[in-house]
C-alpha atoms as a PDB file:
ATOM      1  CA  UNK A   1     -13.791  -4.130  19.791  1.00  0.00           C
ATOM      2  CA  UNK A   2     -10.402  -2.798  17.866  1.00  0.00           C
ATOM      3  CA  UNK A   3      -9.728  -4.125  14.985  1.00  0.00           C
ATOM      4  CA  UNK A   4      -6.211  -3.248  14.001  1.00  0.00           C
ATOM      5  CA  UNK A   5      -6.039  -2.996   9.550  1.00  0.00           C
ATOM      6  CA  UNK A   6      -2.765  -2.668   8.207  1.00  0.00           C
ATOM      7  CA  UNK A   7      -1.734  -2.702   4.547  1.00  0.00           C
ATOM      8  CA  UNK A   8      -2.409  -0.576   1.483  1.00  0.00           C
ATOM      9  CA  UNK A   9      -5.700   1.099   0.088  1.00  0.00           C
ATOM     10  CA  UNK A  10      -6.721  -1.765  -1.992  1.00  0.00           C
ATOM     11  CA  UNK A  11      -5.895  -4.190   1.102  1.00  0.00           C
ATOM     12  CA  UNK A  12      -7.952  -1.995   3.619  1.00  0.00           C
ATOM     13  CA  UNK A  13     -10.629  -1.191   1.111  1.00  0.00           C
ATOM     14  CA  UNK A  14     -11.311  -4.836   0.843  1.00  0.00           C
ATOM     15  CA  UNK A  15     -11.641  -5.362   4.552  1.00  0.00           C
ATOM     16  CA  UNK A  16     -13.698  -2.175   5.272  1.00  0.00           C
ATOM     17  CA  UNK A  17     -15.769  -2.651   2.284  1.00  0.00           C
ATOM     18  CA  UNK A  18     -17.945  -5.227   3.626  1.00  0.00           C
ATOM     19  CA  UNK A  19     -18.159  -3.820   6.614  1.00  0.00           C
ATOM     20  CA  UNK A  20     -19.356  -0.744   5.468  1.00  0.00           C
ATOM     21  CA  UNK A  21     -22.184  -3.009   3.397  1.00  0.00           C
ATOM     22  CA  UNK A  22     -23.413  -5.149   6.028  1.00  0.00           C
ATOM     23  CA  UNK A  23     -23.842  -2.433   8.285  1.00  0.00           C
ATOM     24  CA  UNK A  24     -25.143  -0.004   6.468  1.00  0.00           C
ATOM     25  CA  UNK A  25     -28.576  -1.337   7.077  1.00  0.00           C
ATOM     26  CA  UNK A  26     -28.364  -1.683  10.842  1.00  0.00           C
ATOM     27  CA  UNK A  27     -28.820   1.073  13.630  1.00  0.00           C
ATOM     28  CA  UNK A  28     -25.735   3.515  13.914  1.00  0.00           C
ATOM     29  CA  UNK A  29     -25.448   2.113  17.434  1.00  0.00           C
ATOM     30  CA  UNK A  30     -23.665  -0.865  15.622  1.00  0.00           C
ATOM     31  CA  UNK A  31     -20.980   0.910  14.667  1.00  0.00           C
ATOM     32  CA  UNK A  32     -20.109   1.935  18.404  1.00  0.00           C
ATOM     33  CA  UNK A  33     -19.297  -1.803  18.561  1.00  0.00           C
ATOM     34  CA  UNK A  34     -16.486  -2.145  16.334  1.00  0.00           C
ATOM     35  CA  UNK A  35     -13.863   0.449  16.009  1.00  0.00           C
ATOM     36  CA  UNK A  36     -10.910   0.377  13.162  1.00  0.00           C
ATOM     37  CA  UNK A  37      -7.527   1.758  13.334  1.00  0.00           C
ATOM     38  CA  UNK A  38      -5.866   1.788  10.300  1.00  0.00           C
ATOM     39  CA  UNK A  39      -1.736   1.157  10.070  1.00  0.00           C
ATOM     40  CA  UNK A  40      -0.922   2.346   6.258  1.00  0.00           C
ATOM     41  CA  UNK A  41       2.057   0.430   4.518  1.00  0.00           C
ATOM     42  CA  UNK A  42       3.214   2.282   1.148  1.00  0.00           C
ATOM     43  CA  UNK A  43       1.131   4.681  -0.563  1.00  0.00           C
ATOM     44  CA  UNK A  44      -2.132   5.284   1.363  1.00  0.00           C
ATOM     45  CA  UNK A  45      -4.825   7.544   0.378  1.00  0.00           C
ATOM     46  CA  UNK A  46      -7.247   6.616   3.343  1.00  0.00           C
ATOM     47  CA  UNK A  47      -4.039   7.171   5.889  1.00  0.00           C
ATOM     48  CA  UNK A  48      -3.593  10.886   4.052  1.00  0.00           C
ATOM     49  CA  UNK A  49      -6.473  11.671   4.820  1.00  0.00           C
ATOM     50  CA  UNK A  50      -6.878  10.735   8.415  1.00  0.00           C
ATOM     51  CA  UNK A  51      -3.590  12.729   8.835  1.00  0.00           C
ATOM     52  CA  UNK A  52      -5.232  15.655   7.085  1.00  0.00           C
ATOM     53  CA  UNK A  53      -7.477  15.478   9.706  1.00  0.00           C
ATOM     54  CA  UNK A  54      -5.950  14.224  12.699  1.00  0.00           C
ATOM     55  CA  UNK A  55      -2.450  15.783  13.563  1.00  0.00           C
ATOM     56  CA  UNK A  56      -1.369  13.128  15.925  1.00  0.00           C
ATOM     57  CA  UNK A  57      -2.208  10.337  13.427  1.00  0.00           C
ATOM     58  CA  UNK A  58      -0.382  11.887  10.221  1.00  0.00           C
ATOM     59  CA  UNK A  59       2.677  12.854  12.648  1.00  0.00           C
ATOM     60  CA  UNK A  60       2.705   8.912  13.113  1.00  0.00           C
ATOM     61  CA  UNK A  61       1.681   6.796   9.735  1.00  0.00           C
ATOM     62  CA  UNK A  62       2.116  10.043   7.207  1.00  0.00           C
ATOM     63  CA  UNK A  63       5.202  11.780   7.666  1.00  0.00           C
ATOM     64  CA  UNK A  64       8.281  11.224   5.718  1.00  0.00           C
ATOM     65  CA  UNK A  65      10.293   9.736   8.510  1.00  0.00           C
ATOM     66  CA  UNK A  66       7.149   6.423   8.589  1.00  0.00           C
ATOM     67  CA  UNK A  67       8.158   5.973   4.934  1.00  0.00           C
ATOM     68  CA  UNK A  68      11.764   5.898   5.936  1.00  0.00           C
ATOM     69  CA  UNK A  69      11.474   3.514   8.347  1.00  0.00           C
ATOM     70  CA  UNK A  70       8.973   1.155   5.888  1.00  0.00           C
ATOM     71  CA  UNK A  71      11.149   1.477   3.707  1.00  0.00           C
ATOM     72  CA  UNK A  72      14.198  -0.264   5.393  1.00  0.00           C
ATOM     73  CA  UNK A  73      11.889  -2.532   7.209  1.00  0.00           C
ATOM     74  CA  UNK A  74      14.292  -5.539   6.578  1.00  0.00           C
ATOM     75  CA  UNK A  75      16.721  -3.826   8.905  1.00  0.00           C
ATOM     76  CA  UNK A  76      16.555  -3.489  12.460  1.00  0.00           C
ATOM     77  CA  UNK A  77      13.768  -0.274  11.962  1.00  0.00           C
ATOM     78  CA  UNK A  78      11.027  -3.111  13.290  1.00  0.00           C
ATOM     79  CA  UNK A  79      11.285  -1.591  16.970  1.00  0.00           C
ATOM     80  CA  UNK A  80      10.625   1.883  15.677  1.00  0.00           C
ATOM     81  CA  UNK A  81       7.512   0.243  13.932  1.00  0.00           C
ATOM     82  CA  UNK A  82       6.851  -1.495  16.789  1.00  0.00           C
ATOM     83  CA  UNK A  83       6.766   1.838  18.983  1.00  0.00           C
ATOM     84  CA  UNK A  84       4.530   3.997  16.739  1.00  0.00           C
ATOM     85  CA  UNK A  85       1.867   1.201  16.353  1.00  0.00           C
ATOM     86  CA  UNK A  86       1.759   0.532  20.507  1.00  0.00           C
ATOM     87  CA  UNK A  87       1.648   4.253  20.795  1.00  0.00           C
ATOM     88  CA  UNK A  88      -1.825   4.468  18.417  1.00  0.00           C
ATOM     89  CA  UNK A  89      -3.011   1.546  20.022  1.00  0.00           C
ATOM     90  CA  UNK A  90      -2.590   3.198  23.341  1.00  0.00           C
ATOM     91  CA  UNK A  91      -3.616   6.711  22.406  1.00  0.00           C
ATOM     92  CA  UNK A  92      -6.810   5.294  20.589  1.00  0.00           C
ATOM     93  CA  UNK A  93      -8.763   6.455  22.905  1.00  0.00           C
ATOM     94  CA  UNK A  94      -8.173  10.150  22.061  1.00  0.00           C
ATOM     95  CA  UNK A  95      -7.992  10.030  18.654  1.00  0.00           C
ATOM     96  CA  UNK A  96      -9.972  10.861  16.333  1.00  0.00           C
ATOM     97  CA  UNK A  97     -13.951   9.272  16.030  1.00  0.00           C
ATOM     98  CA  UNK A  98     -15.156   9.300  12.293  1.00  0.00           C
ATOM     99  CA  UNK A  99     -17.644   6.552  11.434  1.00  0.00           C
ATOM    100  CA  UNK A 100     -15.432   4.476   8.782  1.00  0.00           C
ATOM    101  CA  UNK A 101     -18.563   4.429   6.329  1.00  0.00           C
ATOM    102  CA  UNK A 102     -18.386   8.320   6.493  1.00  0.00           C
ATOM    103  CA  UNK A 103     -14.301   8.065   6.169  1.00  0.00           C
ATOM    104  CA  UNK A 104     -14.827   6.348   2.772  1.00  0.00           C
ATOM    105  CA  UNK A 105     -17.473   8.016   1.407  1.00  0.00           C
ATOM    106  CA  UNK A 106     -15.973  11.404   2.140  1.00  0.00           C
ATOM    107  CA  UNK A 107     -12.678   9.386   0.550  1.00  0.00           C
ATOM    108  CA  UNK A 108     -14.058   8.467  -2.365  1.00  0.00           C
ATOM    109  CA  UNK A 109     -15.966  12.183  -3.271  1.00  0.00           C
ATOM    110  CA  UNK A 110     -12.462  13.736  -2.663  1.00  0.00           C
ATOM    111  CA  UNK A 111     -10.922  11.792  -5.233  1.00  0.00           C
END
């Protein structure tokens, strides 16, 4: 299952957080089960470093032209949105695999 996060740090912290807690104590074939694809909006730590390590994914959600286009999102910039997210969604498959609970602990001893 995909479950598609988009918002700020604090937002995704507070949906991954749990998740990270409940399964923490289960087999690591759990996390097989659920996969999360995170869609930054404003400043995003998590998203910077995803595109540290994945080029496709920081060419898409971390450059300076996805700020742009947040940025004027009241103008007609929602197709161009629109585009980037279907092409992560479709392109999931290849990206990169890092268990989230590793993503946020190596997060969180970076910072």
């Amino acid at each position: 299952m995909k479950v598609v996060v988009v918002g700020s740090d604090l937002y995704i912290s507070c949906v991954l957080r749990p998740y990270v807690d409940q399964f923490s104590s289960k087999p690591p074939d759990f996390q097989n089960h659920i996969r999360f694809l995170i869609i930054p909006l404003g400043v995003n730590s998590l998203a910077k470093y995803l595109g540290s390590i994945d080029s496709t994914y920081g060419a898409a959600f971390v450059s300076e032209s996805w700020r742009e286009v947040i940025e004027r999102w009241e103008k007609p910039d929602v197709q161009e949105v629109v585009n980037r997210v279907h092409r992560y969604l479709t392109q999931a498959q290849q990206t990169l695999h890092l268990p989230i609970a590793e993503a946020m602990l190596t997060y969180k001893e970076k910072r």
